[in-house]
N, C-alpha and C. Protein backbone atom coordinates (compact mmCIF):
# COMPACT_ATOMS: atom_id res chain seq x y z
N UNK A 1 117.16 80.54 185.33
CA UNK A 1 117.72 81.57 184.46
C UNK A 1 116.67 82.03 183.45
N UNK A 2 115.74 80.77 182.92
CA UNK A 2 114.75 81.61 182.12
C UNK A 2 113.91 82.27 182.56
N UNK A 3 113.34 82.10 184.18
CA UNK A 3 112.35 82.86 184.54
C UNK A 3 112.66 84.05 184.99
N UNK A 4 114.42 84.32 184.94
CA UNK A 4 114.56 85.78 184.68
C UNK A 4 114.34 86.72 183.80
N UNK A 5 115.21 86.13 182.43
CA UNK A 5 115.29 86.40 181.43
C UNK A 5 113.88 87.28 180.59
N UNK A 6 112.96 86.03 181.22
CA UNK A 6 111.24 86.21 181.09
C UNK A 6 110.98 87.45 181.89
N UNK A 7 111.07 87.49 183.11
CA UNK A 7 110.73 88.77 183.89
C UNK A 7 111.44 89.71 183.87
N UNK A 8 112.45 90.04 183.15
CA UNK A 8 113.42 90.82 182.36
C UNK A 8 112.74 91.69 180.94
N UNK A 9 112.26 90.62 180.16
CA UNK A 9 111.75 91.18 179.48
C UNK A 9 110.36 91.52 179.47
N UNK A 10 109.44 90.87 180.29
CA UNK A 10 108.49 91.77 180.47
C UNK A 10 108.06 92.90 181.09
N UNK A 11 109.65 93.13 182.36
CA UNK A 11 109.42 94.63 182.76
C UNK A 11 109.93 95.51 181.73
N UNK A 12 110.53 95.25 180.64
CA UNK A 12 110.95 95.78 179.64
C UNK A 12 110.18 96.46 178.60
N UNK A 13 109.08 95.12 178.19
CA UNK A 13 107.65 96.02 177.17
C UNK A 13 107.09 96.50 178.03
N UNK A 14 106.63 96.21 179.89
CA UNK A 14 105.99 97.08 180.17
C UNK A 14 106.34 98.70 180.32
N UNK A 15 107.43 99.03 180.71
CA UNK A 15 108.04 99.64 180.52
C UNK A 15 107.82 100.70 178.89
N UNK A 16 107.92 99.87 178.30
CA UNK A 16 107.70 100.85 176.58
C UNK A 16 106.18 100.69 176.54
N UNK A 17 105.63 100.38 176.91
CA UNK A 17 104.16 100.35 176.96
C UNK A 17 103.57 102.04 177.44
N UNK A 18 104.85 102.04 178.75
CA UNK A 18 104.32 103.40 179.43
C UNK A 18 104.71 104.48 178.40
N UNK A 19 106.27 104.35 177.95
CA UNK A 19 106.55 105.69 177.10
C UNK A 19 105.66 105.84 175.83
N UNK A 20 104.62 105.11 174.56
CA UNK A 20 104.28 104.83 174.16
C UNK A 20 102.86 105.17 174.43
N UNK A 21 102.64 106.00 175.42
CA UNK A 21 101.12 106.39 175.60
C UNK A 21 100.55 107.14 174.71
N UNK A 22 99.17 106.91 173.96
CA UNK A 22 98.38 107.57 173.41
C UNK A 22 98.36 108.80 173.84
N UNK A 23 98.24 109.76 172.63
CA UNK A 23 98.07 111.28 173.03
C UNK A 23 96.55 111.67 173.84
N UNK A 24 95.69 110.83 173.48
CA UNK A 24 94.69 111.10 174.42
C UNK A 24 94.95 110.44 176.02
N UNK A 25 95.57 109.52 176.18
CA UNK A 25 96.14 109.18 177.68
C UNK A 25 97.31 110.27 178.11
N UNK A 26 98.50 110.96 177.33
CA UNK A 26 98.93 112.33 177.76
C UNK A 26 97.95 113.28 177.77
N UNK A 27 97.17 113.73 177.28
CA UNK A 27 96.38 115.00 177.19
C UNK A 27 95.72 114.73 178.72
N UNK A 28 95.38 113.35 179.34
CA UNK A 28 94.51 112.91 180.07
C UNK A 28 95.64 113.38 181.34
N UNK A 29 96.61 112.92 181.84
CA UNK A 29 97.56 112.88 182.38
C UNK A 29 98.23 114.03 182.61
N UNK A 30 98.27 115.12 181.60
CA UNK A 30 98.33 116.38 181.86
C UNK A 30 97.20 117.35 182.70
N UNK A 31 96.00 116.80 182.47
CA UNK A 31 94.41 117.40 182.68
C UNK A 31 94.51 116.89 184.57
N UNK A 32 95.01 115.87 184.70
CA UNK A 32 94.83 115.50 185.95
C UNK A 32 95.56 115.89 186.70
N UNK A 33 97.01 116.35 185.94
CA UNK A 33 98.24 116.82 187.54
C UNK A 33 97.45 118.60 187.43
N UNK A 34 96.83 118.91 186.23
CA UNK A 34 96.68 120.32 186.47
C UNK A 34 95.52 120.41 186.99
N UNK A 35 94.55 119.40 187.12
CA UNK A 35 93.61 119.86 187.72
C UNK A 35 94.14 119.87 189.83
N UNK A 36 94.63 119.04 190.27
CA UNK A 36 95.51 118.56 191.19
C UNK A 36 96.04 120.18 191.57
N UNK A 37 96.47 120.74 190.94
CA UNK A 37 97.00 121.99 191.33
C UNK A 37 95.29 122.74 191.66
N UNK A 38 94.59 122.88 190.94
CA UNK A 38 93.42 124.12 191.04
C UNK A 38 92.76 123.12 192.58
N UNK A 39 92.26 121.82 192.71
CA UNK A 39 91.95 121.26 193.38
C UNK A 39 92.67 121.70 194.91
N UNK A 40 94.27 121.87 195.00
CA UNK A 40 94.66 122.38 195.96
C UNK A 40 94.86 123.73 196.34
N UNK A 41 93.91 124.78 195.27
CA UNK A 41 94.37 126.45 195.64
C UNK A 41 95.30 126.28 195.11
N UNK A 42 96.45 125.74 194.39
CA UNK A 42 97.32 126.49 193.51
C UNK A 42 97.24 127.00 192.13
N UNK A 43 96.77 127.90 192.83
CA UNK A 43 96.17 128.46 191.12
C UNK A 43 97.07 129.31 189.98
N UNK A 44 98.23 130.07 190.80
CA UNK A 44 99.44 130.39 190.14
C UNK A 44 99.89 129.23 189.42
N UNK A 45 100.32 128.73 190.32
CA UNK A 45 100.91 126.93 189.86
C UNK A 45 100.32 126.58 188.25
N UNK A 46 98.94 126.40 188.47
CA UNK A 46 98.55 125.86 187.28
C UNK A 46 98.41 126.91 186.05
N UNK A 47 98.29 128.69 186.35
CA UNK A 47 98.91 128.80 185.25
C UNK A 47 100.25 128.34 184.83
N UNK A 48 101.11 128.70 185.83
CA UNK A 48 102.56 128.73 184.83
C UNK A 48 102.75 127.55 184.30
N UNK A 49 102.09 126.53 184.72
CA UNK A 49 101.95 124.78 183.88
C UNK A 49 101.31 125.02 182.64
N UNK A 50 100.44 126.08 182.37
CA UNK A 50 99.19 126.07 181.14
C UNK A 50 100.23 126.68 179.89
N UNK A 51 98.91 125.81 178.62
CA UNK A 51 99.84 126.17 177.94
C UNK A 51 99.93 128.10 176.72
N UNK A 52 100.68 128.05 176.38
CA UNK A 52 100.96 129.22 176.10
C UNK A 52 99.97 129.66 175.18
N UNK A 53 99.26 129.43 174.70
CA UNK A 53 97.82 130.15 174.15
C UNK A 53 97.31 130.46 175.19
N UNK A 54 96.87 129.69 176.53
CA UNK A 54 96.03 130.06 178.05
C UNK A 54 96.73 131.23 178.09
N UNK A 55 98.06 131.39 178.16
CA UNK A 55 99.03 132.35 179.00
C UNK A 55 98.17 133.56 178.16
N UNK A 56 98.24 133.74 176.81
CA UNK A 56 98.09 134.64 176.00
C UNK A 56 97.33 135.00 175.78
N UNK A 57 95.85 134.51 176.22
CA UNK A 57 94.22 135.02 176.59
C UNK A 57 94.11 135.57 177.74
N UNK A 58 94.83 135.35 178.82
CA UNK A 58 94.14 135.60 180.68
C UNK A 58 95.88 136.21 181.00
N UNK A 59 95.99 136.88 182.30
CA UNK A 59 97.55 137.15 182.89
C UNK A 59 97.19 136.66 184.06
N UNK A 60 98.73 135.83 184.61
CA UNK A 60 98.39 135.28 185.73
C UNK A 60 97.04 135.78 186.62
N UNK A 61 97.40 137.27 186.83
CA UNK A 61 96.91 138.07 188.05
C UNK A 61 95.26 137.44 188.36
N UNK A 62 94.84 138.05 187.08
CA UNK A 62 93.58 137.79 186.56
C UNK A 62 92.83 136.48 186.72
N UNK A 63 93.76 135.32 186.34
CA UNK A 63 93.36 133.70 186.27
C UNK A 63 93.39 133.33 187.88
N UNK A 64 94.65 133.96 188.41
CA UNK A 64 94.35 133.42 190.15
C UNK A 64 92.90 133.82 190.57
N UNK A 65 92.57 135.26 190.06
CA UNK A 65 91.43 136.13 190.89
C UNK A 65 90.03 135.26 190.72
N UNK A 66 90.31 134.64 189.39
CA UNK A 66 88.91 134.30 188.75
C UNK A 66 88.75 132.67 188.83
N UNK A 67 89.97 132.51 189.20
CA UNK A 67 90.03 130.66 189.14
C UNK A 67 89.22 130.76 190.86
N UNK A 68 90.03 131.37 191.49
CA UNK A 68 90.13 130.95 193.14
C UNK A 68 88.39 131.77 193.36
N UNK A 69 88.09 132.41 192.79
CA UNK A 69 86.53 132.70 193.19
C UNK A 69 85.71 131.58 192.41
N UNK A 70 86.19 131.06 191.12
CA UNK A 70 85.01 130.13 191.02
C UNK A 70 85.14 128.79 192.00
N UNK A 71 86.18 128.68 192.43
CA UNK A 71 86.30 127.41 192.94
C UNK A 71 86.18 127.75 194.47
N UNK A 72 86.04 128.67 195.33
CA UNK A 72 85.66 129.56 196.35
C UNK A 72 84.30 129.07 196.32
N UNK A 73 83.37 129.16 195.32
CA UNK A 73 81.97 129.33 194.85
C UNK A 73 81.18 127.91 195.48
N UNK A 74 82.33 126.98 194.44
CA UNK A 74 82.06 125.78 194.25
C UNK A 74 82.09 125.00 195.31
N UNK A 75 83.23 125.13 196.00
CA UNK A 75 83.68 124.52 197.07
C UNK A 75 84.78 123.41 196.84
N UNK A 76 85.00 122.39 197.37
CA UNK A 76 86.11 121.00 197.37
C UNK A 76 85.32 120.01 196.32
N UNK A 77 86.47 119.92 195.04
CA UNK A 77 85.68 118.87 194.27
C UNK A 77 85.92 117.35 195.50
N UNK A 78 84.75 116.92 195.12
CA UNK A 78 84.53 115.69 196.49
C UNK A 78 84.27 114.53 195.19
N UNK A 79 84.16 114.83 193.80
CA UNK A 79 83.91 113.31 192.95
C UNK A 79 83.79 114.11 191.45
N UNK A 80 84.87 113.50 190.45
CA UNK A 80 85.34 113.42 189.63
C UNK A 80 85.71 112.34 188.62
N UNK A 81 85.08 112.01 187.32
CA UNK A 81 84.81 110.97 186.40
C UNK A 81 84.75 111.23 185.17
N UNK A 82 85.69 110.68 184.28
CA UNK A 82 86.01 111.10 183.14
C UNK A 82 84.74 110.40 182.25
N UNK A 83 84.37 111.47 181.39
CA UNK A 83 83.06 110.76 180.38
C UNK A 83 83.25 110.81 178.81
N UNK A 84 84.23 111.74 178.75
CA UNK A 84 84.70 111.59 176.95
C UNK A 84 85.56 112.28 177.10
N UNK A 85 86.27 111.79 175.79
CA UNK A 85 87.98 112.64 175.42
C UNK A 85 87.74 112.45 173.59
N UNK A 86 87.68 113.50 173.50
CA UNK A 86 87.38 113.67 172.01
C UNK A 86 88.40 114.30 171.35
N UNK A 87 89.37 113.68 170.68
CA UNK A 87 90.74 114.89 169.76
C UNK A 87 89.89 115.55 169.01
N UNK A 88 90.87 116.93 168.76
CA UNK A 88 90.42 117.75 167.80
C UNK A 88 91.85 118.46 166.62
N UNK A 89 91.60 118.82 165.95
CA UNK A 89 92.69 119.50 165.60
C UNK A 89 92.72 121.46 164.93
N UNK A 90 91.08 121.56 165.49
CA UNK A 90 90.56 122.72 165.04
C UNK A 90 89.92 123.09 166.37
N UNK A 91 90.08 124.10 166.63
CA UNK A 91 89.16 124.69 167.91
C UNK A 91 88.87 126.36 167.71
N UNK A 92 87.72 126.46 167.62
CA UNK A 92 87.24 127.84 167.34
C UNK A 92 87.39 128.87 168.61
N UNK A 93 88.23 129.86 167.57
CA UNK A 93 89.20 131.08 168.43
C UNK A 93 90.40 130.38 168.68
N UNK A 94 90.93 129.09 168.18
CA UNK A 94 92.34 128.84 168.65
C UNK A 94 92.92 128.40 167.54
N UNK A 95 94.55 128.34 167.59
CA UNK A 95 95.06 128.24 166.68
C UNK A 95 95.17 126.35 165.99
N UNK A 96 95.10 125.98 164.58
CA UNK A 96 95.03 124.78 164.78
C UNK A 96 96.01 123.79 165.35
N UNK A 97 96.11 122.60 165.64
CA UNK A 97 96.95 122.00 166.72
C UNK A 97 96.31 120.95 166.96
N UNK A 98 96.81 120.13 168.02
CA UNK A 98 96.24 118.72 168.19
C UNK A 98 95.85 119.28 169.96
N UNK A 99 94.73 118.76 170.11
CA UNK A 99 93.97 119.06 171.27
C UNK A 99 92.55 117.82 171.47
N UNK A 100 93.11 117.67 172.91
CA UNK A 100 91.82 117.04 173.63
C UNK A 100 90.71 117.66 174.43
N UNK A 101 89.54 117.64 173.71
CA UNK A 101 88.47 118.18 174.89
C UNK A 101 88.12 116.55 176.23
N UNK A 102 88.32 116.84 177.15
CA UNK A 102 87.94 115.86 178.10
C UNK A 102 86.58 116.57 178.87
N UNK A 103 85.90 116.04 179.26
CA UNK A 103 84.36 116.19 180.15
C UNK A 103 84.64 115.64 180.91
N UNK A 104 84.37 115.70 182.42
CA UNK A 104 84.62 114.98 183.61
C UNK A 104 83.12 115.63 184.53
N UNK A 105 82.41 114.69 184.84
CA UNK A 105 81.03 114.42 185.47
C UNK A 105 81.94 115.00 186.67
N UNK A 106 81.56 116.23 187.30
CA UNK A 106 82.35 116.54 188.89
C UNK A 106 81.23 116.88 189.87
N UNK A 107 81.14 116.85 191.12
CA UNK A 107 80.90 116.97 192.31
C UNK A 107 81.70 117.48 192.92
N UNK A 108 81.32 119.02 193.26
CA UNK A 108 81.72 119.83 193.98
C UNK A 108 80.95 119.76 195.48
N UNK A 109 81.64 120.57 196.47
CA UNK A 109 80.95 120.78 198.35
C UNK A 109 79.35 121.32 197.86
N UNK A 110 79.44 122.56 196.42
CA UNK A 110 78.05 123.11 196.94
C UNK A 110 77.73 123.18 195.27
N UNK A 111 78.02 122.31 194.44
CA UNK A 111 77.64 121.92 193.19
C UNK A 111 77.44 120.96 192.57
N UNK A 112 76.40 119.76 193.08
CA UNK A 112 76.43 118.96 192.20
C UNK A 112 76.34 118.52 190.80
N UNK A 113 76.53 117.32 190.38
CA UNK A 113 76.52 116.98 188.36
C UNK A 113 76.97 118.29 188.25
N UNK A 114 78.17 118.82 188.18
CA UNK A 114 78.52 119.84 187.45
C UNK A 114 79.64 119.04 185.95
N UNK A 115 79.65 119.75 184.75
CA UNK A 115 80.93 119.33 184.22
C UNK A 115 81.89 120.07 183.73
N UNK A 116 82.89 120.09 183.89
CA UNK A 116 84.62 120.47 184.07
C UNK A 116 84.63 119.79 182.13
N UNK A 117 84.92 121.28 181.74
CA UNK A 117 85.46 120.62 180.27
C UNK A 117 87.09 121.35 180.48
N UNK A 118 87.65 120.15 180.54
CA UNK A 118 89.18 120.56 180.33
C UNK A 118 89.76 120.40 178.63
N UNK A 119 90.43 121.63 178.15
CA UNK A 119 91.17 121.23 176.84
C UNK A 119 92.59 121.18 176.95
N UNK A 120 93.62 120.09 176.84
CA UNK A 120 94.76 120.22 176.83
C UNK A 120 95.21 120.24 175.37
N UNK A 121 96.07 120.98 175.37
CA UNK A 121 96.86 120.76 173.59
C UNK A 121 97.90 120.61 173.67
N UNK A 122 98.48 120.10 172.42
CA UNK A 122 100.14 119.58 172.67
C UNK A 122 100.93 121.16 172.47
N UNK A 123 101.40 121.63 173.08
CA UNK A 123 102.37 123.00 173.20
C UNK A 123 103.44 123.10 172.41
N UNK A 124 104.09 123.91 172.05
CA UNK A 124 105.08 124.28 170.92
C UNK A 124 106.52 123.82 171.80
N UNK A 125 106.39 123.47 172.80
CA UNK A 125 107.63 122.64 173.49
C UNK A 125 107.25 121.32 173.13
N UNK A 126 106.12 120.66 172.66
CA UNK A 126 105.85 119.15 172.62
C UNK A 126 105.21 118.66 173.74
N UNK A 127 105.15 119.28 174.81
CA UNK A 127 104.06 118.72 175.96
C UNK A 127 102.91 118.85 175.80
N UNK A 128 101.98 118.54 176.61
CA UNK A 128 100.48 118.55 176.75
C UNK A 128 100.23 119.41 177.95
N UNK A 129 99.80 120.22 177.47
CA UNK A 129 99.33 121.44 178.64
C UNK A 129 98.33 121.83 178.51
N UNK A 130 97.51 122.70 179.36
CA UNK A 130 96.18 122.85 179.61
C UNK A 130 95.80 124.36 178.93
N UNK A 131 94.83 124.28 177.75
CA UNK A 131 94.76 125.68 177.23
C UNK A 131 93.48 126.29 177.84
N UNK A 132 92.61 125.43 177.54
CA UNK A 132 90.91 125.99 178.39
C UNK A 132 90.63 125.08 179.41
N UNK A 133 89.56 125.68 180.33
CA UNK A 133 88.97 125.15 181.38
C UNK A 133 87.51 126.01 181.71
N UNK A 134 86.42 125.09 181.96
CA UNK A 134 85.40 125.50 182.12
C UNK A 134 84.44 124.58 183.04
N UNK A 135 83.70 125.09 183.72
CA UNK A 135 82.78 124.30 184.33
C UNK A 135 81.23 124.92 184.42
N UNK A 136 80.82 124.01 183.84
CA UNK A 136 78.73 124.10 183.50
C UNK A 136 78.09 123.73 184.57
């Protein structure tokens, strides 16, 4: 009975462990299902996931045309590695807010050492959504 009780409660903190994630592990977690979308050609997809500052710089039309040619360019990311996640709460040209810049070391089909700076910010719904994206 105690070694339930015991494994009871430790699926329990693990459990609050997960809801309890650092905003830089959401910002991270957001950056990855949206990159997951551009990675598969869904590039509609990942606007309507982005967050509403993205929406309000680019229109869909535009972000499919320009996402799907750079990544046309690039080819199949084939290797991807996170190298810093830096909060911010100021980002020049954006409004202030809590935001992660993440860098991810990527390997593209016909680009190697390239890096993918993804910014997610927490959105006026409270999620973490993706406002910028760039790759050097």
């Amino acid at each position: 009975m105690k070694k339930i009780a015991l494994a009871v409660m430790i699926a329990a903190l693990s459990a609050g462990l997960c809801f309890a994630a650092s905003p830089e592990k959401k910002a991270q977690i957001a950056a990855k299902n949206w990159l997951e979308l551009i990675d598969n050609k869904d590039y509609a997809q990942s606007y309507d996931t982005a967050a509403s500052f993205f929406k309000a710089n680019i229109n869909k039309n535009d972000w499919v045309e320009t996402c799907g040619s750079l990544r046309d360019m690039l080819g199949k990311a084939e290797y991807r590695k996170l190298i810093s996640s830096t909060r911010e709460s100021k980002m020049q040209g954006a409004p202030d807010g809590e935001y992660v810049i993440l860098v991810y070391e990527t390997d593209f089909k016909r680009k190697v050492n390239a890096q993918e700076i993804v910014v997610p910010m927490l959105d006026k719904d409270g999620k973490w959504r993706i406002s910028g994206y760039h790759v050097d």
